[in-house]
PDB file of N, CA and C in Angstrom:
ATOM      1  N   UNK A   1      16.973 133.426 136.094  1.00  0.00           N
ATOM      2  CA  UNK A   1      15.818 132.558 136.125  1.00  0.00           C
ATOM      3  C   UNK A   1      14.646 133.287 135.467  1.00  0.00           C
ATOM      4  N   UNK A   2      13.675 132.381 134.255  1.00  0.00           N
ATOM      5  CA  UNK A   2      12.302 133.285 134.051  1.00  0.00           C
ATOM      6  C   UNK A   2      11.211 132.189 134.722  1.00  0.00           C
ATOM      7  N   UNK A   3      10.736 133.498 134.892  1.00  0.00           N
ATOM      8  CA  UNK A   3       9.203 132.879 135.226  1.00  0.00           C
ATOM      9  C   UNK A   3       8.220 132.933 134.330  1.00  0.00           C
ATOM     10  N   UNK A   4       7.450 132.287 134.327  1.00  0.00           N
ATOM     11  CA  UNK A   4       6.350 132.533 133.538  1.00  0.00           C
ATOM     12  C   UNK A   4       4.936 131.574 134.023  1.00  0.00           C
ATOM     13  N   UNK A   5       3.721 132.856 133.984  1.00  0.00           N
ATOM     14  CA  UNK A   5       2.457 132.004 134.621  1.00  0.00           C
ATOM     15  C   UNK A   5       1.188 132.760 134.020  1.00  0.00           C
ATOM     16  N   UNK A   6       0.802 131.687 133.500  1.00  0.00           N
ATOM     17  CA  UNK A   6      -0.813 131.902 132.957  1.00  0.00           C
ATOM     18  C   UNK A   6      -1.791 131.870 133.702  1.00  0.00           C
ATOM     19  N   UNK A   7      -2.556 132.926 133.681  1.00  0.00           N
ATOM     20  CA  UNK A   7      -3.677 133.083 134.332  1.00  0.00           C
ATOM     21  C   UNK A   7      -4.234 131.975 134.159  1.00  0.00           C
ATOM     22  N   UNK A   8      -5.230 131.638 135.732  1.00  0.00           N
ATOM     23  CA  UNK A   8      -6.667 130.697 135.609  1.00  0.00           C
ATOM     24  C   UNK A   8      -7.734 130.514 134.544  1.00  0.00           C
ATOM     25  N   UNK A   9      -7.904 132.003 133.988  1.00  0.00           N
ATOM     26  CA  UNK A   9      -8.665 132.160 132.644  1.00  0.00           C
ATOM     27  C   UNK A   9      -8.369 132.096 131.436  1.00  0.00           C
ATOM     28  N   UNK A  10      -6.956 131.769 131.545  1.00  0.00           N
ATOM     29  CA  UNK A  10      -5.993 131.818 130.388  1.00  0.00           C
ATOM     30  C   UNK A  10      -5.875 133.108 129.524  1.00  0.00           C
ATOM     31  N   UNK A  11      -5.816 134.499 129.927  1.00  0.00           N
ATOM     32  CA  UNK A  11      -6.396 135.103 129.158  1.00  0.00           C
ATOM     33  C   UNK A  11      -5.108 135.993 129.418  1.00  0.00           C
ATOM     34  N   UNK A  12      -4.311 135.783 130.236  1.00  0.00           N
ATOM     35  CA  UNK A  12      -3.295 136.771 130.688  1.00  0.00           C
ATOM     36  C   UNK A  12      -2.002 135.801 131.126  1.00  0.00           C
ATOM     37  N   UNK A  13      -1.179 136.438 130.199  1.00  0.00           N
ATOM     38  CA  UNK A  13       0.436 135.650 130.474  1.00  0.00           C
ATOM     39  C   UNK A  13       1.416 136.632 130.952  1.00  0.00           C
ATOM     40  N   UNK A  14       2.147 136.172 132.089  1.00  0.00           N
ATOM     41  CA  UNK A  14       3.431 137.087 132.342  1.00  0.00           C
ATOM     42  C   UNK A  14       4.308 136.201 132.398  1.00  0.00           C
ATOM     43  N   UNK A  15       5.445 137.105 132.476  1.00  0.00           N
ATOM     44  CA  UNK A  15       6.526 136.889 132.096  1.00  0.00           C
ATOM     45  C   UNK A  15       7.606 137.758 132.625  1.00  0.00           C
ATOM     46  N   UNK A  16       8.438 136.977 133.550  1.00  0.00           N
ATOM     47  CA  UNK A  16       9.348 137.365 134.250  1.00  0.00           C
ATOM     48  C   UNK A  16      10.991 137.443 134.151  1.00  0.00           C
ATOM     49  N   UNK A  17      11.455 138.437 133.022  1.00  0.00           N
ATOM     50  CA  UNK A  17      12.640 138.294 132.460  1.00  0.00           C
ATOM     51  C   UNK A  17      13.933 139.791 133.445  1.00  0.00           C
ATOM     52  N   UNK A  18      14.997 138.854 133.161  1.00  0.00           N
ATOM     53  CA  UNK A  18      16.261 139.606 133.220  1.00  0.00           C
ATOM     54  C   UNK A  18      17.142 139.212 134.731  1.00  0.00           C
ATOM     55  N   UNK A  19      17.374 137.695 134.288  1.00  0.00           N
ATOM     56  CA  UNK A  19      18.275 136.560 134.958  1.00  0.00           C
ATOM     57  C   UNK A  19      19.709 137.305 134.890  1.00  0.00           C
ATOM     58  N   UNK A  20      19.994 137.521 134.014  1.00  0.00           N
ATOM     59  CA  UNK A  20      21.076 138.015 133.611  1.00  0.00           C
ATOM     60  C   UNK A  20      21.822 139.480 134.349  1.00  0.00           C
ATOM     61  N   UNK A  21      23.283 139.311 134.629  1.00  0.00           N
ATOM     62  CA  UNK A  21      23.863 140.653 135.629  1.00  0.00           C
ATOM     63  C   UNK A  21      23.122 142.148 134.452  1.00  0.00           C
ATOM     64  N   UNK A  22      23.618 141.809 133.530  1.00  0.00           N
ATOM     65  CA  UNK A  22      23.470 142.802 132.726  1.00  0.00           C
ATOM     66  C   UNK A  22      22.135 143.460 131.852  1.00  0.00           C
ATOM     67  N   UNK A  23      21.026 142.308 132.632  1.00  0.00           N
ATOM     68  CA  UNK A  23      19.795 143.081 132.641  1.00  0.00           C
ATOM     69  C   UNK A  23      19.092 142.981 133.418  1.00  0.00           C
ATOM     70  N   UNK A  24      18.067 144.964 133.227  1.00  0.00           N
ATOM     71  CA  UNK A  24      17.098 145.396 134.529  1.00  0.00           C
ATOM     72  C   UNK A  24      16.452 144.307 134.839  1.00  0.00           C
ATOM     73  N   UNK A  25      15.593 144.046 135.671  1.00  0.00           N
ATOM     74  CA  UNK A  25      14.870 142.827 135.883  1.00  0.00           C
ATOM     75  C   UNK A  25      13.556 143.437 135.185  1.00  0.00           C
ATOM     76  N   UNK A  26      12.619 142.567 134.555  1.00  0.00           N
ATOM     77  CA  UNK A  26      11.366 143.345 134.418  1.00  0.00           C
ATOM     78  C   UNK A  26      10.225 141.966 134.217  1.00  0.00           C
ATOM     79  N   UNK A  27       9.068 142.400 134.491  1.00  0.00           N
ATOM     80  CA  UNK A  27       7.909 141.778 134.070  1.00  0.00           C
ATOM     81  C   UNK A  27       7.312 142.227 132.629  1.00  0.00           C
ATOM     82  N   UNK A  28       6.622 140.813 131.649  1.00  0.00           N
ATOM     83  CA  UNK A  28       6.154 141.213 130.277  1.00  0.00           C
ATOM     84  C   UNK A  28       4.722 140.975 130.753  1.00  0.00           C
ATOM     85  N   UNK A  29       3.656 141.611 130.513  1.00  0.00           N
ATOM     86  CA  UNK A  29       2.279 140.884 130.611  1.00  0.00           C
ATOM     87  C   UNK A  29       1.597 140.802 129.276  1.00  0.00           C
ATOM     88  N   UNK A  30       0.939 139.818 128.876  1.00  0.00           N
ATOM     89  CA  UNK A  30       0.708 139.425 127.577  1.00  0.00           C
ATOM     90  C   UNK A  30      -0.700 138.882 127.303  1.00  0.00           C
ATOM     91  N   UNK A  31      -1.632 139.635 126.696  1.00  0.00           N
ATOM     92  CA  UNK A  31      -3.081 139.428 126.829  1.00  0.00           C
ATOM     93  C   UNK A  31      -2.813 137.648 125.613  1.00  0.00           C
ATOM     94  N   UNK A  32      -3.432 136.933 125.845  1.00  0.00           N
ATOM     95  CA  UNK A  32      -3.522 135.608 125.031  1.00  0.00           C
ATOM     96  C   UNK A  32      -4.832 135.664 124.309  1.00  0.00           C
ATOM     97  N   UNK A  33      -5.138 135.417 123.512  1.00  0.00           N
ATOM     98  CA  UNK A  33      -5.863 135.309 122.399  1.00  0.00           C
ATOM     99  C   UNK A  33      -5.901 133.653 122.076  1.00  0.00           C
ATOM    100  N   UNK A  34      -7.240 133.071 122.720  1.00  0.00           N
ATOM    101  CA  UNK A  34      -6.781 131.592 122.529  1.00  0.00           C
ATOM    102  C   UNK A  34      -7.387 130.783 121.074  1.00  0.00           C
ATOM    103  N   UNK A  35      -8.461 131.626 120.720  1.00  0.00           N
ATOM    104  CA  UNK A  35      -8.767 131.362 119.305  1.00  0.00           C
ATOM    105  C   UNK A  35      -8.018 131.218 118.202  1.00  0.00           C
ATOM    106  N   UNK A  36      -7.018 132.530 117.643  1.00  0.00           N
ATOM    107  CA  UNK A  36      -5.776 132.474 117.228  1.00  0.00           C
ATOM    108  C   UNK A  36      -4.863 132.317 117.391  1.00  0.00           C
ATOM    109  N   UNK A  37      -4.132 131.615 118.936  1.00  0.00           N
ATOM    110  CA  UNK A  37      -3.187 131.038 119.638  1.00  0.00           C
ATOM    111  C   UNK A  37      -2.220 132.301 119.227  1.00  0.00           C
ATOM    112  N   UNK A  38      -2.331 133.514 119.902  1.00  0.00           N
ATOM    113  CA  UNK A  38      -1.141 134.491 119.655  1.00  0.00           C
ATOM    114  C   UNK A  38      -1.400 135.436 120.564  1.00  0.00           C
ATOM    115  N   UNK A  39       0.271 135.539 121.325  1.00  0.00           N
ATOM    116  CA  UNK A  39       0.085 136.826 122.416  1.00  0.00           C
ATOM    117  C   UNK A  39       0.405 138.152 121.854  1.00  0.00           C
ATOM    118  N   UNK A  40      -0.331 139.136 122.581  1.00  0.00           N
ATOM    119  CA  UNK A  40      -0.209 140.733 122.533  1.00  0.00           C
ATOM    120  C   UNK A  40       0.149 140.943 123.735  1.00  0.00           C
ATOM    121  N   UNK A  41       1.702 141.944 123.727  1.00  0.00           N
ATOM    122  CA  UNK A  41       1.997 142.913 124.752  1.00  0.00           C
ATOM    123  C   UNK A  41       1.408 143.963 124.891  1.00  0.00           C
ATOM    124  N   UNK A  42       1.213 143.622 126.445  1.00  0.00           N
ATOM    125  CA  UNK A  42      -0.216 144.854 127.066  1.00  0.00           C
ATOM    126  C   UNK A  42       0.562 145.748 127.552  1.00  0.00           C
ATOM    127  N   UNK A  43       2.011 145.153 128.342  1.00  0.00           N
ATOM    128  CA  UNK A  43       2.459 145.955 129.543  1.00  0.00           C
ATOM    129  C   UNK A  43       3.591 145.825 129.554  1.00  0.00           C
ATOM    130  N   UNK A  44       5.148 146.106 130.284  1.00  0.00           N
ATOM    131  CA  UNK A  44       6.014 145.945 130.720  1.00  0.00           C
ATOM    132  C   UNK A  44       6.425 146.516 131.574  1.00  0.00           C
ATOM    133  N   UNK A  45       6.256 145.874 133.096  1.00  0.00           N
ATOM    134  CA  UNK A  45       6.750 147.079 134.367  1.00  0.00           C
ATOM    135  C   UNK A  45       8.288 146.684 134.633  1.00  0.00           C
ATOM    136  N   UNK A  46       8.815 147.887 134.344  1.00  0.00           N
ATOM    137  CA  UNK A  46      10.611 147.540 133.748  1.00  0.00           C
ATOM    138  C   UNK A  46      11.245 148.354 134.943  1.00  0.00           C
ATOM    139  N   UNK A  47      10.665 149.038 135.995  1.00  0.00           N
ATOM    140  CA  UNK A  47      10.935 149.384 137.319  1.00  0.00           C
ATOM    141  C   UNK A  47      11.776 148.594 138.735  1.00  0.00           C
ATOM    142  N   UNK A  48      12.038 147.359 138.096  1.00  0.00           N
ATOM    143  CA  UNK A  48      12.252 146.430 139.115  1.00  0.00           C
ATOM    144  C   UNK A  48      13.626 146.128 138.867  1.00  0.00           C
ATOM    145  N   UNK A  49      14.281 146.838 141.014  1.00  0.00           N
ATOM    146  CA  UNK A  49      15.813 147.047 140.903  1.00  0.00           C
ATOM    147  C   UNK A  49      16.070 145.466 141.136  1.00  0.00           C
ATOM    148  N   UNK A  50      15.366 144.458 141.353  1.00  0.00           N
ATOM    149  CA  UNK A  50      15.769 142.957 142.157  1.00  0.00           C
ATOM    150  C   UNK A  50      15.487 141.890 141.033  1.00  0.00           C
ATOM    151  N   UNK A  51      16.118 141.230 141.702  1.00  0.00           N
ATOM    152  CA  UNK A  51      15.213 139.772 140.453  1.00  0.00           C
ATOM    153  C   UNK A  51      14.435 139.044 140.957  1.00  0.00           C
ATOM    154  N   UNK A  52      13.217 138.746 140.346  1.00  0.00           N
ATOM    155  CA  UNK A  52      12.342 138.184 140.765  1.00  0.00           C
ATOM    156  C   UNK A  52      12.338 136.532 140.752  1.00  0.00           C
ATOM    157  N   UNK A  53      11.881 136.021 142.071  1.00  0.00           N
ATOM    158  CA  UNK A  53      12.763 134.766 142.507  1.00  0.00           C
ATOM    159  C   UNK A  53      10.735 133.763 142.137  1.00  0.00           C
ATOM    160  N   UNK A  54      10.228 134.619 142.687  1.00  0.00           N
ATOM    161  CA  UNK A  54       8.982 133.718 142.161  1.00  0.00           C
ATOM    162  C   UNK A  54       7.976 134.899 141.752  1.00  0.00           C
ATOM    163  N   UNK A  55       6.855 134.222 140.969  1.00  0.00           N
ATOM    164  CA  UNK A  55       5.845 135.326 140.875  1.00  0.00           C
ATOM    165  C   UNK A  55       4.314 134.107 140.342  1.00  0.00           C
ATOM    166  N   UNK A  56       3.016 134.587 140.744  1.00  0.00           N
ATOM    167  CA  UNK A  56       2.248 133.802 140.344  1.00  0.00           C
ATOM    168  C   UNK A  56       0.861 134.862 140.288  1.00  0.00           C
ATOM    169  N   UNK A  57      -0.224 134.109 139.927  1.00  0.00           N
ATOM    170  CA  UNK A  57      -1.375 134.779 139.951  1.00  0.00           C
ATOM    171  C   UNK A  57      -2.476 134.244 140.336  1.00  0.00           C
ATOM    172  N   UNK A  58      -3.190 135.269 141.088  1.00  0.00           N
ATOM    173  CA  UNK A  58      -4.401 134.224 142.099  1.00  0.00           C
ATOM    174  C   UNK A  58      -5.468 133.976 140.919  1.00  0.00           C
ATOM    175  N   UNK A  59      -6.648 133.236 141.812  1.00  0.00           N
ATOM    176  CA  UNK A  59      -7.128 132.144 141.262  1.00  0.00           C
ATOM    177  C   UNK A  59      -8.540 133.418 141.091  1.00  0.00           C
ATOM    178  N   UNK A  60      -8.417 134.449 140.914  1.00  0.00           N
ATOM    179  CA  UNK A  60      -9.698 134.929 140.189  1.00  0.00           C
ATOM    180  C   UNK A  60      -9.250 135.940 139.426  1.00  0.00           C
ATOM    181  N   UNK A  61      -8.180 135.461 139.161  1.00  0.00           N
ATOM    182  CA  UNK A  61      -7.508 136.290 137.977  1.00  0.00           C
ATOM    183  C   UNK A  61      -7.335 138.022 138.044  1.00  0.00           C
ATOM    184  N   UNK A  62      -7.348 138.392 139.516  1.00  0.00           N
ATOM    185  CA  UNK A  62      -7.314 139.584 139.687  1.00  0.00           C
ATOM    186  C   UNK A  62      -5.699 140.417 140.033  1.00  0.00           C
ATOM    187  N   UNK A  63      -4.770 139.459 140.553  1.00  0.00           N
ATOM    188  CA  UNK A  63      -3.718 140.126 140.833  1.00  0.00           C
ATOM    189  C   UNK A  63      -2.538 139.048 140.465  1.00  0.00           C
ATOM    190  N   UNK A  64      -1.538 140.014 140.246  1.00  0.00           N
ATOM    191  CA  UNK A  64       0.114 139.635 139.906  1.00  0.00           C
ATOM    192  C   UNK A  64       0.820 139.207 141.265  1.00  0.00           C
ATOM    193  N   UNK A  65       1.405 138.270 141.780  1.00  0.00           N
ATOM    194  CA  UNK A  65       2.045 138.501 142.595  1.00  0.00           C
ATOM    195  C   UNK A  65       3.216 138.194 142.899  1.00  0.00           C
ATOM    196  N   UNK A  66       4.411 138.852 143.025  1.00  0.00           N
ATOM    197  CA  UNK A  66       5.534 138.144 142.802  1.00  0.00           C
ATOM    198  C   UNK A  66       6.673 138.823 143.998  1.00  0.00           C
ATOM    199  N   UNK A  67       7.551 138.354 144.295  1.00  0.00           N
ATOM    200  CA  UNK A  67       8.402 138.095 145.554  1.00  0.00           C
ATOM    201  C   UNK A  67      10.189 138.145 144.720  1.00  0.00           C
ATOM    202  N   UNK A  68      10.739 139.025 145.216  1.00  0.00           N
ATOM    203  CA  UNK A  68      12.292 139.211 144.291  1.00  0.00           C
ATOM    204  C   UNK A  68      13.281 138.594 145.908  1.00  0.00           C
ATOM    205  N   UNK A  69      14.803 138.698 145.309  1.00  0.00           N
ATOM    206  CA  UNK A  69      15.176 138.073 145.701  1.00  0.00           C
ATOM    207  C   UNK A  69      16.068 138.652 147.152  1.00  0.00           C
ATOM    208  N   UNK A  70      15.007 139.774 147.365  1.00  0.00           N
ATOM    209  CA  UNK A  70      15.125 140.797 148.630  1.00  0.00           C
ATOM    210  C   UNK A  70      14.527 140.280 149.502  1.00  0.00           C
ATOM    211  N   UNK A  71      13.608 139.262 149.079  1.00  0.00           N
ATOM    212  CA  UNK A  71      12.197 139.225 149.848  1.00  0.00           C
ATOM    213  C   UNK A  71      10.770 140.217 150.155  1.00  0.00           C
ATOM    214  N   UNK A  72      11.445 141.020 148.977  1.00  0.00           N
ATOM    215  CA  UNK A  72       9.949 142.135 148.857  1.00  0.00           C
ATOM    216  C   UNK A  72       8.548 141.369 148.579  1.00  0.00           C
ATOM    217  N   UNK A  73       7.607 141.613 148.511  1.00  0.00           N
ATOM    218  CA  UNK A  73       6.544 140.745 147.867  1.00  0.00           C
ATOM    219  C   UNK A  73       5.679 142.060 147.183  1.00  0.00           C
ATOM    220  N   UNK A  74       4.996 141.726 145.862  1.00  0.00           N
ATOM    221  CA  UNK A  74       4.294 143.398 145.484  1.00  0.00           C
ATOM    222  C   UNK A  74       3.314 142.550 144.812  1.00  0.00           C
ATOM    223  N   UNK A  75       2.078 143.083 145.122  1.00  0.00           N
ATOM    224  CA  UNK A  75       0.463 142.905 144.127  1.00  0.00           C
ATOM    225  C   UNK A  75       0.239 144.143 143.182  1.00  0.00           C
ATOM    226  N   UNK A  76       0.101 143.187 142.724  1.00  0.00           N
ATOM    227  CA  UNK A  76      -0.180 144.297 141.294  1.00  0.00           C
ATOM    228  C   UNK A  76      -1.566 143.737 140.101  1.00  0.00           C
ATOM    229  N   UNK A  77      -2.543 144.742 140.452  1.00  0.00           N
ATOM    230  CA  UNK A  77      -3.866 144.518 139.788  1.00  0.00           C
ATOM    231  C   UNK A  77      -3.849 144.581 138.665  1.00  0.00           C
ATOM    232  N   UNK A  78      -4.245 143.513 137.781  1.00  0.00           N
ATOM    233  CA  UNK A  78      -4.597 142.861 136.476  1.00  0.00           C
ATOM    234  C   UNK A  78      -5.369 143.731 135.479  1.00  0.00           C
ATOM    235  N   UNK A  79      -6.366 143.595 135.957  1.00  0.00           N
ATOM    236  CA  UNK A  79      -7.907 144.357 135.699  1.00  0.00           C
ATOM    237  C   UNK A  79      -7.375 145.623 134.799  1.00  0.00           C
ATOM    238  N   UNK A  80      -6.262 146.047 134.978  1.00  0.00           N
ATOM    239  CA  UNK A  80      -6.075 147.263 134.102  1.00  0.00           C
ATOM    240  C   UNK A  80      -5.054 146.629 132.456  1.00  0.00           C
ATOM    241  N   UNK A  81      -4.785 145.321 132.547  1.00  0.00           N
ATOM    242  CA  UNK A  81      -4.391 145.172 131.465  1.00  0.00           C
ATOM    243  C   UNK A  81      -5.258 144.040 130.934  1.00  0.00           C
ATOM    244  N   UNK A  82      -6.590 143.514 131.054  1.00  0.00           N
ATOM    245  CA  UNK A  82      -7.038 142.823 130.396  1.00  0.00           C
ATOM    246  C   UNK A  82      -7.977 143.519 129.448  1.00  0.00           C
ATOM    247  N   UNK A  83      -8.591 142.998 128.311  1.00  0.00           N
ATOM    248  CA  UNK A  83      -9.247 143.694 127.464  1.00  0.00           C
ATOM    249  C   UNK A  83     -11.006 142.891 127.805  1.00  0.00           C
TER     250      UNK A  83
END
């Protein structure tokens, strides 16, 4: 399964890949550029032994939050990949 969720500000896209047995699970985060309609990879936290079953982002655009299919749940602050 991918996920994928755009920030409130539109300014930050992730992306939740590796459905698949044969890949790590990982998150893409992707600064958006809405003038020139084109994303830049900021980040990839490729650390993740589970697959991630949901993931979303709060409404002041400050944190990642996403839930694998352990039932872990992890926040993870934004603020360091926006420009």
């Amino acid at each position: 399964m991918t996920e994928i969720k755009l920030s409130y500000n539109e300014k930050i896209l992730a992306v939740a890949l590796g459905a698949k047995l044969s890949e790590n699970p990982r998150i893409e985060i992707y600064d958006v550029d809405t003038e020139d309609n084109t994303f830049k990879k900021q980040h990839i936290i490729s650390d993740l032994s589970n697959r991630i079953e949901y993931m979303d982002i709060s409404t002041d655009n400050f944190y990642l939050m996403f839930r694998d299919n352990m039932e872990e749940v992890v926040y993870i602050e934004l603020d360091q990949y926006q420009k």
